[in-house]
PDB file of N, CA and C in Angstrom:
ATOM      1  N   UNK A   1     -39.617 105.234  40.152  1.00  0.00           N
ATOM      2  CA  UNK A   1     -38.514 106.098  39.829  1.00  0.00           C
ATOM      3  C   UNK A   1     -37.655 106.315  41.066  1.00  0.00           C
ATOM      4  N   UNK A   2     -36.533 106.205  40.825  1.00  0.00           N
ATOM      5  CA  UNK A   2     -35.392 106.527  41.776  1.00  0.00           C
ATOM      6  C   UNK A   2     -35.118 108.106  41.964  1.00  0.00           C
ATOM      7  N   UNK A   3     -35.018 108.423  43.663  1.00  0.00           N
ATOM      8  CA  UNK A   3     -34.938 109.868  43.110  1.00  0.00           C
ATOM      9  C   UNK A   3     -33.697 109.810  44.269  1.00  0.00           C
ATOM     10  N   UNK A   4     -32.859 111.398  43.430  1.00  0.00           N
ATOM     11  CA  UNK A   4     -31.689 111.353  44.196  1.00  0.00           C
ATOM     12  C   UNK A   4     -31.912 113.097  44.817  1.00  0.00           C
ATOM     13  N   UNK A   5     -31.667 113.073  45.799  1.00  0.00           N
ATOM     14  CA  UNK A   5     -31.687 114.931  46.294  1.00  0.00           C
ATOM     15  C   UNK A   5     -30.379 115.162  46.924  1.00  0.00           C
ATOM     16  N   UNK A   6     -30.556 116.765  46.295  1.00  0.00           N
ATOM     17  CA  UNK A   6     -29.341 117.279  46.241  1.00  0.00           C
ATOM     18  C   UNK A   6     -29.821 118.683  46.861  1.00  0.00           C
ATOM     19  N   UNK A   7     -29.139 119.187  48.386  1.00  0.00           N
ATOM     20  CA  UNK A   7     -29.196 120.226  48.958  1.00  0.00           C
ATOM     21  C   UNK A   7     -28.500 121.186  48.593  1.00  0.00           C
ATOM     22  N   UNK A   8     -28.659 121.533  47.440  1.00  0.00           N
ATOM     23  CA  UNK A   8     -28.035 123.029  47.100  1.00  0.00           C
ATOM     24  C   UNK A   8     -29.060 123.754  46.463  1.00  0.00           C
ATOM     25  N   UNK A   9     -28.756 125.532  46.444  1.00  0.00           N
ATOM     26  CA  UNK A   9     -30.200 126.047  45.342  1.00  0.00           C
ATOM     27  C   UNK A   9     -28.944 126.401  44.755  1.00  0.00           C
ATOM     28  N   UNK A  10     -27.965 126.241  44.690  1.00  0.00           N
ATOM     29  CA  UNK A  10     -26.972 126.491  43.382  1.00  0.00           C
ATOM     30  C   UNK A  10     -26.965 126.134  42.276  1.00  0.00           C
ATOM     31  N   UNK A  11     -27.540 126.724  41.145  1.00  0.00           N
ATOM     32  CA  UNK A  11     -27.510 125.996  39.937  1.00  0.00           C
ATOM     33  C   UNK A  11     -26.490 125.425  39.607  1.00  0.00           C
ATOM     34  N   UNK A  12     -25.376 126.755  39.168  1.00  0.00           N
ATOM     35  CA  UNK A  12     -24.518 126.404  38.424  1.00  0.00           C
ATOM     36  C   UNK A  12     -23.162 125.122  39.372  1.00  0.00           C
ATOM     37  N   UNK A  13     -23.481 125.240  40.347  1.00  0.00           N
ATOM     38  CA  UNK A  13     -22.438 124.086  41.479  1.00  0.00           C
ATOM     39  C   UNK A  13     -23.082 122.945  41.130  1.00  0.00           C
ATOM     40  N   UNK A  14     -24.375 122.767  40.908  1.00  0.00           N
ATOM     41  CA  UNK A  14     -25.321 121.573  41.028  1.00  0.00           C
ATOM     42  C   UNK A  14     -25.361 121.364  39.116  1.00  0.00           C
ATOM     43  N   UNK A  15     -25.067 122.482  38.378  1.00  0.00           N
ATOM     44  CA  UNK A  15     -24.724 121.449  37.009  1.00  0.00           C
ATOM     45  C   UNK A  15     -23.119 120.892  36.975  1.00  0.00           C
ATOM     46  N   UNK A  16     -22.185 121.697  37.451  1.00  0.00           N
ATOM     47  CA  UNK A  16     -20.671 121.109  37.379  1.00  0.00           C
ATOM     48  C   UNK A  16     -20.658 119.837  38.326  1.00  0.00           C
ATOM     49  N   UNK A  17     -21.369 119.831  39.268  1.00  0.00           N
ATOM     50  CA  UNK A  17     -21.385 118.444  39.900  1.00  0.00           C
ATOM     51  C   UNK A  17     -22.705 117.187  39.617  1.00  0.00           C
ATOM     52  N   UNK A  18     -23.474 117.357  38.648  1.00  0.00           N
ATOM     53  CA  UNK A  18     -24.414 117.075  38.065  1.00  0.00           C
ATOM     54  C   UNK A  18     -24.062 115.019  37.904  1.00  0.00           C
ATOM     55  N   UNK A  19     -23.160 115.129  37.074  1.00  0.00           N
ATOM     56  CA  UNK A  19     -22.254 113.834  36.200  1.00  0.00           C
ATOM     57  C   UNK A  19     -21.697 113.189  37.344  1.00  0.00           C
ATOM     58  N   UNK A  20     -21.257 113.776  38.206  1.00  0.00           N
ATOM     59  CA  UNK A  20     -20.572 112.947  39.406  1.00  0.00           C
ATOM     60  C   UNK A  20     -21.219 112.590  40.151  1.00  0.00           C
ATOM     61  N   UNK A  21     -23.062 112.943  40.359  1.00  0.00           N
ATOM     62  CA  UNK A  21     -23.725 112.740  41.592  1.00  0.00           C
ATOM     63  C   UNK A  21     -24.287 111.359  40.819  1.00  0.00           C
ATOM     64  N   UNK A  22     -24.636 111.478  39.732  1.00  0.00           N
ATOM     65  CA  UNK A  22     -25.143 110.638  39.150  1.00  0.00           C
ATOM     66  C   UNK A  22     -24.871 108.936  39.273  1.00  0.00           C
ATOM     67  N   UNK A  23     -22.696 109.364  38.916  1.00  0.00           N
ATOM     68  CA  UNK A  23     -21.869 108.582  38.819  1.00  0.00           C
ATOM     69  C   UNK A  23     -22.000 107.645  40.158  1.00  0.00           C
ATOM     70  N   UNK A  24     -22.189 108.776  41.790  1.00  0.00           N
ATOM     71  CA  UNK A  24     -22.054 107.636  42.816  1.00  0.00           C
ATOM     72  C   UNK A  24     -23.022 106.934  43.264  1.00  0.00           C
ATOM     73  N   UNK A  25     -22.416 105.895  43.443  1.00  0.00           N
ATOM     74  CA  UNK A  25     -23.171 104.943  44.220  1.00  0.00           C
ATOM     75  C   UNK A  25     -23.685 105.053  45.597  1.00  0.00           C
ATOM     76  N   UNK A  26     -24.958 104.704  45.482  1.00  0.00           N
ATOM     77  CA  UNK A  26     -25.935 105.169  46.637  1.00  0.00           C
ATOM     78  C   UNK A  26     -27.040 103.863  46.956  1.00  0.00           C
ATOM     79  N   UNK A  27     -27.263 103.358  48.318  1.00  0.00           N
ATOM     80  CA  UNK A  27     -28.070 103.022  48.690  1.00  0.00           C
ATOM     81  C   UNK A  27     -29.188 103.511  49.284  1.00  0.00           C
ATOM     82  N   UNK A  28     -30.879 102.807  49.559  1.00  0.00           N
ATOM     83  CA  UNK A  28     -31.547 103.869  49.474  1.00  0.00           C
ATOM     84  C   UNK A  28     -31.601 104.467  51.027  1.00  0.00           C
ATOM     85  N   UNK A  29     -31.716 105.699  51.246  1.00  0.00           N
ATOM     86  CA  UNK A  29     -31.693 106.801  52.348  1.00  0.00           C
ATOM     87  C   UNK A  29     -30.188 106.871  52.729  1.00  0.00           C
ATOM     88  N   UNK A  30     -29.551 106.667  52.108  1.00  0.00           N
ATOM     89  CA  UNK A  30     -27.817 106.509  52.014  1.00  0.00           C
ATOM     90  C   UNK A  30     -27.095 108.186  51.788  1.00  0.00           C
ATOM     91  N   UNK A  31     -26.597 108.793  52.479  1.00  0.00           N
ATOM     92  CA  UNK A  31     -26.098 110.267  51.847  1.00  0.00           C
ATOM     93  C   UNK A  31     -24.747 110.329  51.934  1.00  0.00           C
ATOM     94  N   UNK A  32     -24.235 111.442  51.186  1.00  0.00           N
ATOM     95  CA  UNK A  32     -22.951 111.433  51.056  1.00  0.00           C
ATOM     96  C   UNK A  32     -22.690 112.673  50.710  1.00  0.00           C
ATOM     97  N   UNK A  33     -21.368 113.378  50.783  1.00  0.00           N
ATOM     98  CA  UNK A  33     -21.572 114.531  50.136  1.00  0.00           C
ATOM     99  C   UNK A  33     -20.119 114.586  48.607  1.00  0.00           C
ATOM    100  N   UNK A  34     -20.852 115.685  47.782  1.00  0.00           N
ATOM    101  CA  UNK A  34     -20.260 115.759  46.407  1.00  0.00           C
ATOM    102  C   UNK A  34     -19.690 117.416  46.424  1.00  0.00           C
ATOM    103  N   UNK A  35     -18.126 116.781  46.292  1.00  0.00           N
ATOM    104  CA  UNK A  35     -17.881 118.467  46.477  1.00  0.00           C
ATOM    105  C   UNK A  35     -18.135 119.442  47.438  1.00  0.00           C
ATOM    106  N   UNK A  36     -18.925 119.440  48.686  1.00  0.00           N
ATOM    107  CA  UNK A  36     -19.288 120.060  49.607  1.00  0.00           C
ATOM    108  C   UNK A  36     -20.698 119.904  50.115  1.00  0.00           C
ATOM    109  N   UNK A  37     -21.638 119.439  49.030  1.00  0.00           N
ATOM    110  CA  UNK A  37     -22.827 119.518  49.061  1.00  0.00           C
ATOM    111  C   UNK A  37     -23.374 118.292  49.378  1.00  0.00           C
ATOM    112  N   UNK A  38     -24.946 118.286  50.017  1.00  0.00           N
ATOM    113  CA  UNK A  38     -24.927 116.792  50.841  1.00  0.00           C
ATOM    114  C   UNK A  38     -26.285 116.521  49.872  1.00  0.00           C
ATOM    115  N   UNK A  39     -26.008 114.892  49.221  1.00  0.00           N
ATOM    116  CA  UNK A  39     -26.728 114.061  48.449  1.00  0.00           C
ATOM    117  C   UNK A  39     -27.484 112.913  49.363  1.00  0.00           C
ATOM    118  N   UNK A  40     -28.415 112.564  48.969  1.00  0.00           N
ATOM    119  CA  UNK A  40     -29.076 111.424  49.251  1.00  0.00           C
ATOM    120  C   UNK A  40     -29.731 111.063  48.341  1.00  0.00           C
ATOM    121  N   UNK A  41     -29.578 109.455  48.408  1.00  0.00           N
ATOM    122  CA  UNK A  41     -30.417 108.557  47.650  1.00  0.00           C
ATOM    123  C   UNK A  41     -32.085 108.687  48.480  1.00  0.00           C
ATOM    124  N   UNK A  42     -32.865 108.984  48.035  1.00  0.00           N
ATOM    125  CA  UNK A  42     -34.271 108.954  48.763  1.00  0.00           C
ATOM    126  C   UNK A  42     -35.109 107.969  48.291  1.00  0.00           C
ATOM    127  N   UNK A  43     -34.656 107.028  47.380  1.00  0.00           N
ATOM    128  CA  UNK A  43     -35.586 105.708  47.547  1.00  0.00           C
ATOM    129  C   UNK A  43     -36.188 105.879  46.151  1.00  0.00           C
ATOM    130  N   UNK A  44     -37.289 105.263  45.975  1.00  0.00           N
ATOM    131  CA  UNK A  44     -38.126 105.147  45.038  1.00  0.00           C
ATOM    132  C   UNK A  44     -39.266 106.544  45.355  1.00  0.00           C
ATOM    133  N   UNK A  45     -39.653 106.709  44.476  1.00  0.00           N
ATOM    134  CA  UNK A  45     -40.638 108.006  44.577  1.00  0.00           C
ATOM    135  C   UNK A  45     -41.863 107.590  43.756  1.00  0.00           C
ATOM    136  N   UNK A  46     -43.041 108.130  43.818  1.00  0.00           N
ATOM    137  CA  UNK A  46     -44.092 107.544  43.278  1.00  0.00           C
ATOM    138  C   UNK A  46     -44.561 108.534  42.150  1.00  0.00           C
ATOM    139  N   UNK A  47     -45.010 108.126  41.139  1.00  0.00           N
ATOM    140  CA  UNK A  47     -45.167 108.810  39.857  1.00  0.00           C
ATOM    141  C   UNK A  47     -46.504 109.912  40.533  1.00  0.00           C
ATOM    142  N   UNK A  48     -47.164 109.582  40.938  1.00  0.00           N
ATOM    143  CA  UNK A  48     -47.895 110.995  41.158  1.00  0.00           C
ATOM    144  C   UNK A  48     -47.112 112.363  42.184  1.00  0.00           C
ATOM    145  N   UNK A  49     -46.130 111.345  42.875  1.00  0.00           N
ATOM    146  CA  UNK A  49     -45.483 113.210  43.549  1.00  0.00           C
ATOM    147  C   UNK A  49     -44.919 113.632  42.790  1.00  0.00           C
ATOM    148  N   UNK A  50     -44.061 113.080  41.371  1.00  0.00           N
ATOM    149  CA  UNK A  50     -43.635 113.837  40.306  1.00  0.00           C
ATOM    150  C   UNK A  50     -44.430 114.870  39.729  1.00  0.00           C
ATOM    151  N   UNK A  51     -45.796 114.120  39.175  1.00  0.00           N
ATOM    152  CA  UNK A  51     -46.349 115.141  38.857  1.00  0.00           C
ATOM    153  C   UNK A  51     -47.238 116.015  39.249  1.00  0.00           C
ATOM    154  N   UNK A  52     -47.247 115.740  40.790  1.00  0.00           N
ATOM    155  CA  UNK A  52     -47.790 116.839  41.708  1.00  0.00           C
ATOM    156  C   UNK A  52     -46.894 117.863  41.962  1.00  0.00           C
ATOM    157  N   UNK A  53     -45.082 117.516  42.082  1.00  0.00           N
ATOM    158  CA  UNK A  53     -44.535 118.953  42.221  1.00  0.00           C
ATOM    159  C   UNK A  53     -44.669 119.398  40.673  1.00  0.00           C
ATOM    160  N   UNK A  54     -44.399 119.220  39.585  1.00  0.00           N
ATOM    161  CA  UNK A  54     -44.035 119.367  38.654  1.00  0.00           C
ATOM    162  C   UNK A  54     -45.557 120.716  37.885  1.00  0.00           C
ATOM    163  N   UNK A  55     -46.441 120.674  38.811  1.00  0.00           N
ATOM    164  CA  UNK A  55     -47.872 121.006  38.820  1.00  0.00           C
ATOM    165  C   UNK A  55     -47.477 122.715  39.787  1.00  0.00           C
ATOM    166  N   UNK A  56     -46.663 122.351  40.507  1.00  0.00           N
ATOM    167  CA  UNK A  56     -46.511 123.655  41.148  1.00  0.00           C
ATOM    168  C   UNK A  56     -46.479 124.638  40.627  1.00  0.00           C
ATOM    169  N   UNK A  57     -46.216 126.042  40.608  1.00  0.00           N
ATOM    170  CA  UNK A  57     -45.734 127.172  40.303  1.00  0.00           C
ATOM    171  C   UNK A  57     -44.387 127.314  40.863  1.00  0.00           C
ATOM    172  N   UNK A  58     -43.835 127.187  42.228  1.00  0.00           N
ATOM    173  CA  UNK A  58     -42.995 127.297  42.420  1.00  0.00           C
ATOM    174  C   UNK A  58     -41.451 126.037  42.321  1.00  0.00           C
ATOM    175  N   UNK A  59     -41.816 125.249  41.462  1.00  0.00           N
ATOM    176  CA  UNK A  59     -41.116 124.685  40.882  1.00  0.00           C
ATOM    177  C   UNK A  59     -40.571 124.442  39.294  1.00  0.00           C
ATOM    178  N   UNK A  60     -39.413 124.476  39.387  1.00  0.00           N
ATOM    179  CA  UNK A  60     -38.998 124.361  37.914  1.00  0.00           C
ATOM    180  C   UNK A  60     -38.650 122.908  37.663  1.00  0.00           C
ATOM    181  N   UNK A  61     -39.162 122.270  36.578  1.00  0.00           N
ATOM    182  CA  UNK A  61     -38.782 121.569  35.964  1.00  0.00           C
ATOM    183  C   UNK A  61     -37.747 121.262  34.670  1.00  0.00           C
ATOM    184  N   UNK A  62     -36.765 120.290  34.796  1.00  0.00           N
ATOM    185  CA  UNK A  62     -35.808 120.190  33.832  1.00  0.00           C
ATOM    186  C   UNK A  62     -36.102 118.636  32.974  1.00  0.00           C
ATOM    187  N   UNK A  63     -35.592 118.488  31.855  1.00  0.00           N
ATOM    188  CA  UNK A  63     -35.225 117.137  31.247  1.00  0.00           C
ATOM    189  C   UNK A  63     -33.914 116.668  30.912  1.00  0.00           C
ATOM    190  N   UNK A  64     -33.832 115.306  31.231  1.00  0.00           N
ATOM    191  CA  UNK A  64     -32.378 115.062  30.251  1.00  0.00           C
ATOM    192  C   UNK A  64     -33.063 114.358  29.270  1.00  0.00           C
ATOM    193  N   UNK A  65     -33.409 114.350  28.045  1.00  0.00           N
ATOM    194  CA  UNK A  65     -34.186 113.694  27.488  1.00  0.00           C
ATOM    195  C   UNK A  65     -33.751 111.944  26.830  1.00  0.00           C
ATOM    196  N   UNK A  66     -32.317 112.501  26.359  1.00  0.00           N
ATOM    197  CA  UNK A  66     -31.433 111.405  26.076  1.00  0.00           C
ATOM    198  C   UNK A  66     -31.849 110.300  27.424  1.00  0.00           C
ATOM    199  N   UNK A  67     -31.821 110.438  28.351  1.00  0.00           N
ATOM    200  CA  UNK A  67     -31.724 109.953  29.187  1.00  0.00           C
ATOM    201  C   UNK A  67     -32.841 109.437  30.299  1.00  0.00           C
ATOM    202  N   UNK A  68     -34.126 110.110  30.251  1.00  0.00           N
ATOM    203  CA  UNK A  68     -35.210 110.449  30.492  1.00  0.00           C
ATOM    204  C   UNK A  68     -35.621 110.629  31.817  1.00  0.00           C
ATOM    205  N   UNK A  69     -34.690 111.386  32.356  1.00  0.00           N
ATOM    206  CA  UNK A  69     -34.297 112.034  33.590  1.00  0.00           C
ATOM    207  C   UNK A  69     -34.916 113.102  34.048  1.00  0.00           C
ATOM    208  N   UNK A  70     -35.664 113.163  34.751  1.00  0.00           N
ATOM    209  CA  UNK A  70     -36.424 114.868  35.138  1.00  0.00           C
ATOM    210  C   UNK A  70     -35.594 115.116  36.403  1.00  0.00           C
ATOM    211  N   UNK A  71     -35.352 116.438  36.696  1.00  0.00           N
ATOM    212  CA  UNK A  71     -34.636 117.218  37.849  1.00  0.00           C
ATOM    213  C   UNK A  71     -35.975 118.095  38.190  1.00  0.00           C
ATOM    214  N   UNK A  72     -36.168 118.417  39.647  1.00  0.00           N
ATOM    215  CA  UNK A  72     -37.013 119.167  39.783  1.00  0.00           C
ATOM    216  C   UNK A  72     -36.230 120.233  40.852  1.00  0.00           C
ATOM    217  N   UNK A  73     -36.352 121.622  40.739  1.00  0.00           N
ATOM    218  CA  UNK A  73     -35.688 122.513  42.141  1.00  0.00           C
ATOM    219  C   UNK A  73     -36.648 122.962  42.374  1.00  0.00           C
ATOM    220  N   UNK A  74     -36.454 123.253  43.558  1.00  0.00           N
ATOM    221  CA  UNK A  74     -37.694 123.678  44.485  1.00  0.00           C
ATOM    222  C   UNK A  74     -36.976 124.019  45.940  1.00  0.00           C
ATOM    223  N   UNK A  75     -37.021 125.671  46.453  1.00  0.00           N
ATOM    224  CA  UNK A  75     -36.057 125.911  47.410  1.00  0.00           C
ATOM    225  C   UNK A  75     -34.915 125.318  47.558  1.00  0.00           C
ATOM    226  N   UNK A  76     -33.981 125.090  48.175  1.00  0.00           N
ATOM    227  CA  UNK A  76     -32.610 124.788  48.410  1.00  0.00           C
ATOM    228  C   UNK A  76     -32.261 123.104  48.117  1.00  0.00           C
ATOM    229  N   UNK A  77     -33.320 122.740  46.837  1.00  0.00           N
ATOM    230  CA  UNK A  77     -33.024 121.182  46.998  1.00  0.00           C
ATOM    231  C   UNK A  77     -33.562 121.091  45.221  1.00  0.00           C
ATOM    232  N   UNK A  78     -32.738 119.737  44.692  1.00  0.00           N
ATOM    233  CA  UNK A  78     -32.766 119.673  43.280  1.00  0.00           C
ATOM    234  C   UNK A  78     -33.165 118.255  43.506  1.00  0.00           C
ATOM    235  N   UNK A  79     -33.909 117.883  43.176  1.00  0.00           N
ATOM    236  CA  UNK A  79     -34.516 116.281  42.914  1.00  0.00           C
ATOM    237  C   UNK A  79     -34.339 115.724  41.466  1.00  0.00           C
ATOM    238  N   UNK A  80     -33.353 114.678  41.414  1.00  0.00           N
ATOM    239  CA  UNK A  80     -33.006 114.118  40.203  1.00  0.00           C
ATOM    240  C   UNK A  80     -34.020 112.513  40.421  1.00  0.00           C
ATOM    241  N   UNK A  81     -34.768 112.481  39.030  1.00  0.00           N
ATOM    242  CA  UNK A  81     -35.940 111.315  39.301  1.00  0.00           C
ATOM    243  C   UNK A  81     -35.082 110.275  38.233  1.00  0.00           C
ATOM    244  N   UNK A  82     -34.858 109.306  38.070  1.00  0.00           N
ATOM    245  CA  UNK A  82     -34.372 108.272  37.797  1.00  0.00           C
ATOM    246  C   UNK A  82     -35.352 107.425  37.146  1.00  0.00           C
ATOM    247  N   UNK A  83     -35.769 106.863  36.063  1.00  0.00           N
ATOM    248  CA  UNK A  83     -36.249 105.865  35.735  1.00  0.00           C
ATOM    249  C   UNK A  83     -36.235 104.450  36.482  1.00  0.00           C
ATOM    250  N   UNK A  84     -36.482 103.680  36.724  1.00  0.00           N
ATOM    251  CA  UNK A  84     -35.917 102.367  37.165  1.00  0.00           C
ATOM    252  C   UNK A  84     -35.156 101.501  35.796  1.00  0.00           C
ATOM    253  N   UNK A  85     -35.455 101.767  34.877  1.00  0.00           N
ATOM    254  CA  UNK A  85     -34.796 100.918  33.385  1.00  0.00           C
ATOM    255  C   UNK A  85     -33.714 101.739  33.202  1.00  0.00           C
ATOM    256  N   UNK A  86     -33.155 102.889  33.803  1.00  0.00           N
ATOM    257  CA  UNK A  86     -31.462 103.758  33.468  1.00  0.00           C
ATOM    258  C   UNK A  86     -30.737 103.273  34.363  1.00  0.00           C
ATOM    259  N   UNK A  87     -29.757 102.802  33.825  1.00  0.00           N
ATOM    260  CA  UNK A  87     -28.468 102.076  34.519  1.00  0.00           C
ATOM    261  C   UNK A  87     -27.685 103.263  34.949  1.00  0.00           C
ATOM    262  N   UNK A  88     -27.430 103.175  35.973  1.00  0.00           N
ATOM    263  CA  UNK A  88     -26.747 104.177  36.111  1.00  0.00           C
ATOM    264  C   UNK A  88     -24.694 103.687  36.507  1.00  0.00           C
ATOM    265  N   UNK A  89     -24.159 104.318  36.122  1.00  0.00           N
ATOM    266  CA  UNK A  89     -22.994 104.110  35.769  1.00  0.00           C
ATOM    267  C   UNK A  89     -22.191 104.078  36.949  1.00  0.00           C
ATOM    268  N   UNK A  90     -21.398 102.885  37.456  1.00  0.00           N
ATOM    269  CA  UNK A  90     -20.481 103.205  39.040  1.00  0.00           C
ATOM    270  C   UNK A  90     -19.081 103.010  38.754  1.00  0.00           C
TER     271      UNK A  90
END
């Protein structure tokens, strides 16, 4: 899974810019910032740290289900996990 992090604990900044982080193109450990906020591509991630944070208490977990996208926040950072089979759109 591809994961993308996003340094904000802003929800609502981090859903209006949600579609656009998605949208850019990123190589891996590649950052950039969206709107103010600083993104990085962080590579491939391994299916058990998913579901080791996802195991936390102090993490929330989200779905896009259409899409089969998990977001995880956890302090000042939103981790968008990527399938490797979702194309993502440039």
């Amino acid at each position: 899974m591809r994961c993308i992090s996003v340094y904000t604990n802003n929800f609502e900044l981090f859903s209006d810019i949600y579609e656009q982080i998605i949208a850019t193109p990123l190589q891996e450990n590649e950052e950039t910032e969206v709107e103010g906020i600083t993104v990085s591509d962080s590579g491939e991630a391994p299916e058990h740290y998913l579901e080791k944070m996802k195991a936390r208490p102090d993490v929330v977990v989200m779905k896009v289900k259409d899409r089969d996208i998990t977001i995880l926040q956890h302090g000042k950072v939103f981790e968008i996990f990527i399938p490797a089979k979702e194309k993502v759109v440039h």
